[in-house]
C-alpha atoms as a PDB file:
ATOM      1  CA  UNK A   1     -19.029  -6.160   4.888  1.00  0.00           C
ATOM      2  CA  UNK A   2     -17.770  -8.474   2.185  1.00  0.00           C
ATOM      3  CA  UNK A   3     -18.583  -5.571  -0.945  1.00  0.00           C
ATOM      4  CA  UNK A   4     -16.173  -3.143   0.728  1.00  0.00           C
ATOM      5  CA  UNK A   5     -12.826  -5.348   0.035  1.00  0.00           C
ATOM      6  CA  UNK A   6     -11.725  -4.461  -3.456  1.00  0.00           C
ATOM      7  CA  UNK A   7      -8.522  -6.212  -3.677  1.00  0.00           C
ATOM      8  CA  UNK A   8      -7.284  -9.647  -4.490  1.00  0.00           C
ATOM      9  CA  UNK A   9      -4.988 -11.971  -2.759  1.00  0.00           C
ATOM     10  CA  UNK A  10      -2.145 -11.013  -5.118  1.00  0.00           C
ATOM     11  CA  UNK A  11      -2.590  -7.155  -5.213  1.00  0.00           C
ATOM     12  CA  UNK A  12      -2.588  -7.317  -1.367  1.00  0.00           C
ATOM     13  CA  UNK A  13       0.714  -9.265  -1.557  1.00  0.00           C
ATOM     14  CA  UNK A  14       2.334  -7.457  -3.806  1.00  0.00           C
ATOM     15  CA  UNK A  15       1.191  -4.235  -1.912  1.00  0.00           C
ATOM     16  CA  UNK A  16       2.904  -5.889   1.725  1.00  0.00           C
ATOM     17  CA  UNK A  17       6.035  -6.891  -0.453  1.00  0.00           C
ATOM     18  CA  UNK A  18       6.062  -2.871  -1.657  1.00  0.00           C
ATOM     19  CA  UNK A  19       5.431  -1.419   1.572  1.00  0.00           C
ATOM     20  CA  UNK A  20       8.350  -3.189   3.592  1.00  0.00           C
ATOM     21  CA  UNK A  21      10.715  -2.379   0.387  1.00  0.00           C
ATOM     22  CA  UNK A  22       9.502   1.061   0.579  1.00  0.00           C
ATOM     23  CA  UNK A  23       9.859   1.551   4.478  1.00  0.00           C
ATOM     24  CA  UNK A  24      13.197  -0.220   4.501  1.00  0.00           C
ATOM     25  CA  UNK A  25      14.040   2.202   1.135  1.00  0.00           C
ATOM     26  CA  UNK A  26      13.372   5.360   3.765  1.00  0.00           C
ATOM     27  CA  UNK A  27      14.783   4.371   6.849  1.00  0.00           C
ATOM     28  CA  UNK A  28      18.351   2.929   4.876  1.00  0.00           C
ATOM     29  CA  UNK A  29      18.743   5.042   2.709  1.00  0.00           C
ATOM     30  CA  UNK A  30      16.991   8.104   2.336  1.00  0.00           C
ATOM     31  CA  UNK A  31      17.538  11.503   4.161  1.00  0.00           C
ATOM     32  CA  UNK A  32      15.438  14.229   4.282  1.00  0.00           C
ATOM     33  CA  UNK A  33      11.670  15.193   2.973  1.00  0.00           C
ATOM     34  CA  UNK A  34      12.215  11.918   0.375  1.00  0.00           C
ATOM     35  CA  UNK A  35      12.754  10.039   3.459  1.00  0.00           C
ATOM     36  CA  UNK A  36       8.954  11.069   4.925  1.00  0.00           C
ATOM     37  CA  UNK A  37       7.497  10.545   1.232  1.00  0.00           C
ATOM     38  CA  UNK A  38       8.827   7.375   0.722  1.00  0.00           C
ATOM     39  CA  UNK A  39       8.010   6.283   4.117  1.00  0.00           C
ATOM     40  CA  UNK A  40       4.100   7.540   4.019  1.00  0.00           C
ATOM     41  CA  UNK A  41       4.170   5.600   0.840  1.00  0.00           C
ATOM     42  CA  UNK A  42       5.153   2.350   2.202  1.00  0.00           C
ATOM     43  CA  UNK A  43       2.730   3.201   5.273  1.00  0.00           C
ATOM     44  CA  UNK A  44      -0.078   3.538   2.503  1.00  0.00           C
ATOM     45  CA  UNK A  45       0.925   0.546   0.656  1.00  0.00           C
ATOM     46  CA  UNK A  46       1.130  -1.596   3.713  1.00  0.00           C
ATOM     47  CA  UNK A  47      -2.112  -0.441   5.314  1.00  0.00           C
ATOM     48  CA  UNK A  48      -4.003  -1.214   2.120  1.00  0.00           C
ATOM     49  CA  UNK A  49      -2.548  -4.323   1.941  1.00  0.00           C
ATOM     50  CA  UNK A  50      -3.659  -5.592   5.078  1.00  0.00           C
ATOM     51  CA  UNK A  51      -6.892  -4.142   5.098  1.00  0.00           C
ATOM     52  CA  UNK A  52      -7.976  -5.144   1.911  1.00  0.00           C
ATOM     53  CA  UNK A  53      -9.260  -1.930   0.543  1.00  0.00           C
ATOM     54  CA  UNK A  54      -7.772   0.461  -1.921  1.00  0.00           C
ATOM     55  CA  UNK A  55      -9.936   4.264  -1.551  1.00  0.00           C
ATOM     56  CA  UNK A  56      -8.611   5.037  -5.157  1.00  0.00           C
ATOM     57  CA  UNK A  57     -10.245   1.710  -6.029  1.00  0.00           C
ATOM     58  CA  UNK A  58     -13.335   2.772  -4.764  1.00  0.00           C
ATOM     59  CA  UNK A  59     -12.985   5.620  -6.412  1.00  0.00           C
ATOM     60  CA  UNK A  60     -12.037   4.454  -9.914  1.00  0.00           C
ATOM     61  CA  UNK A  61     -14.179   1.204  -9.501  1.00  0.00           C
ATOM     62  CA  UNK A  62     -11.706  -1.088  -9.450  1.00  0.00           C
ATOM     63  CA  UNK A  63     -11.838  -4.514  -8.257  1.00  0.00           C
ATOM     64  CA  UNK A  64      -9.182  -6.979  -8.351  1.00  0.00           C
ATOM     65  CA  UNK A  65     -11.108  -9.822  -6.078  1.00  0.00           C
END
């Protein structure tokens, strides 16, 4: 199970830190079809930052560990 996370302690905090800006960014300010993309994207950012994996990291590869 350890080979499947792909991202370091500091990509996954900056990811949390992205995701909250992001979902506070939609809910605050945003109206509107920007309001659901924004907020997906913080959903996205926060979800890989808990879990530890990135798919487009798989994808591409990538390991920041």
């Amino acid at each position: 199970m350890e080979g499947l996370f792909n991202e370091g302690s500091i990509d996954r905090v900056v990811r949390l830190a992205v995701g909250v800006l992001l979902l506070g960014m939609a809910f605050i300010f945003l109206g509107g079809a920007l309001q659901i993309i924004v907020g997906l994207l913080g959903v996205i950012a926060l979800a890989t930052g808990t879990i530890g994996v990135c798919p487009l990291y798989m994808l591409f590869k990538i390991n920041t560990k």
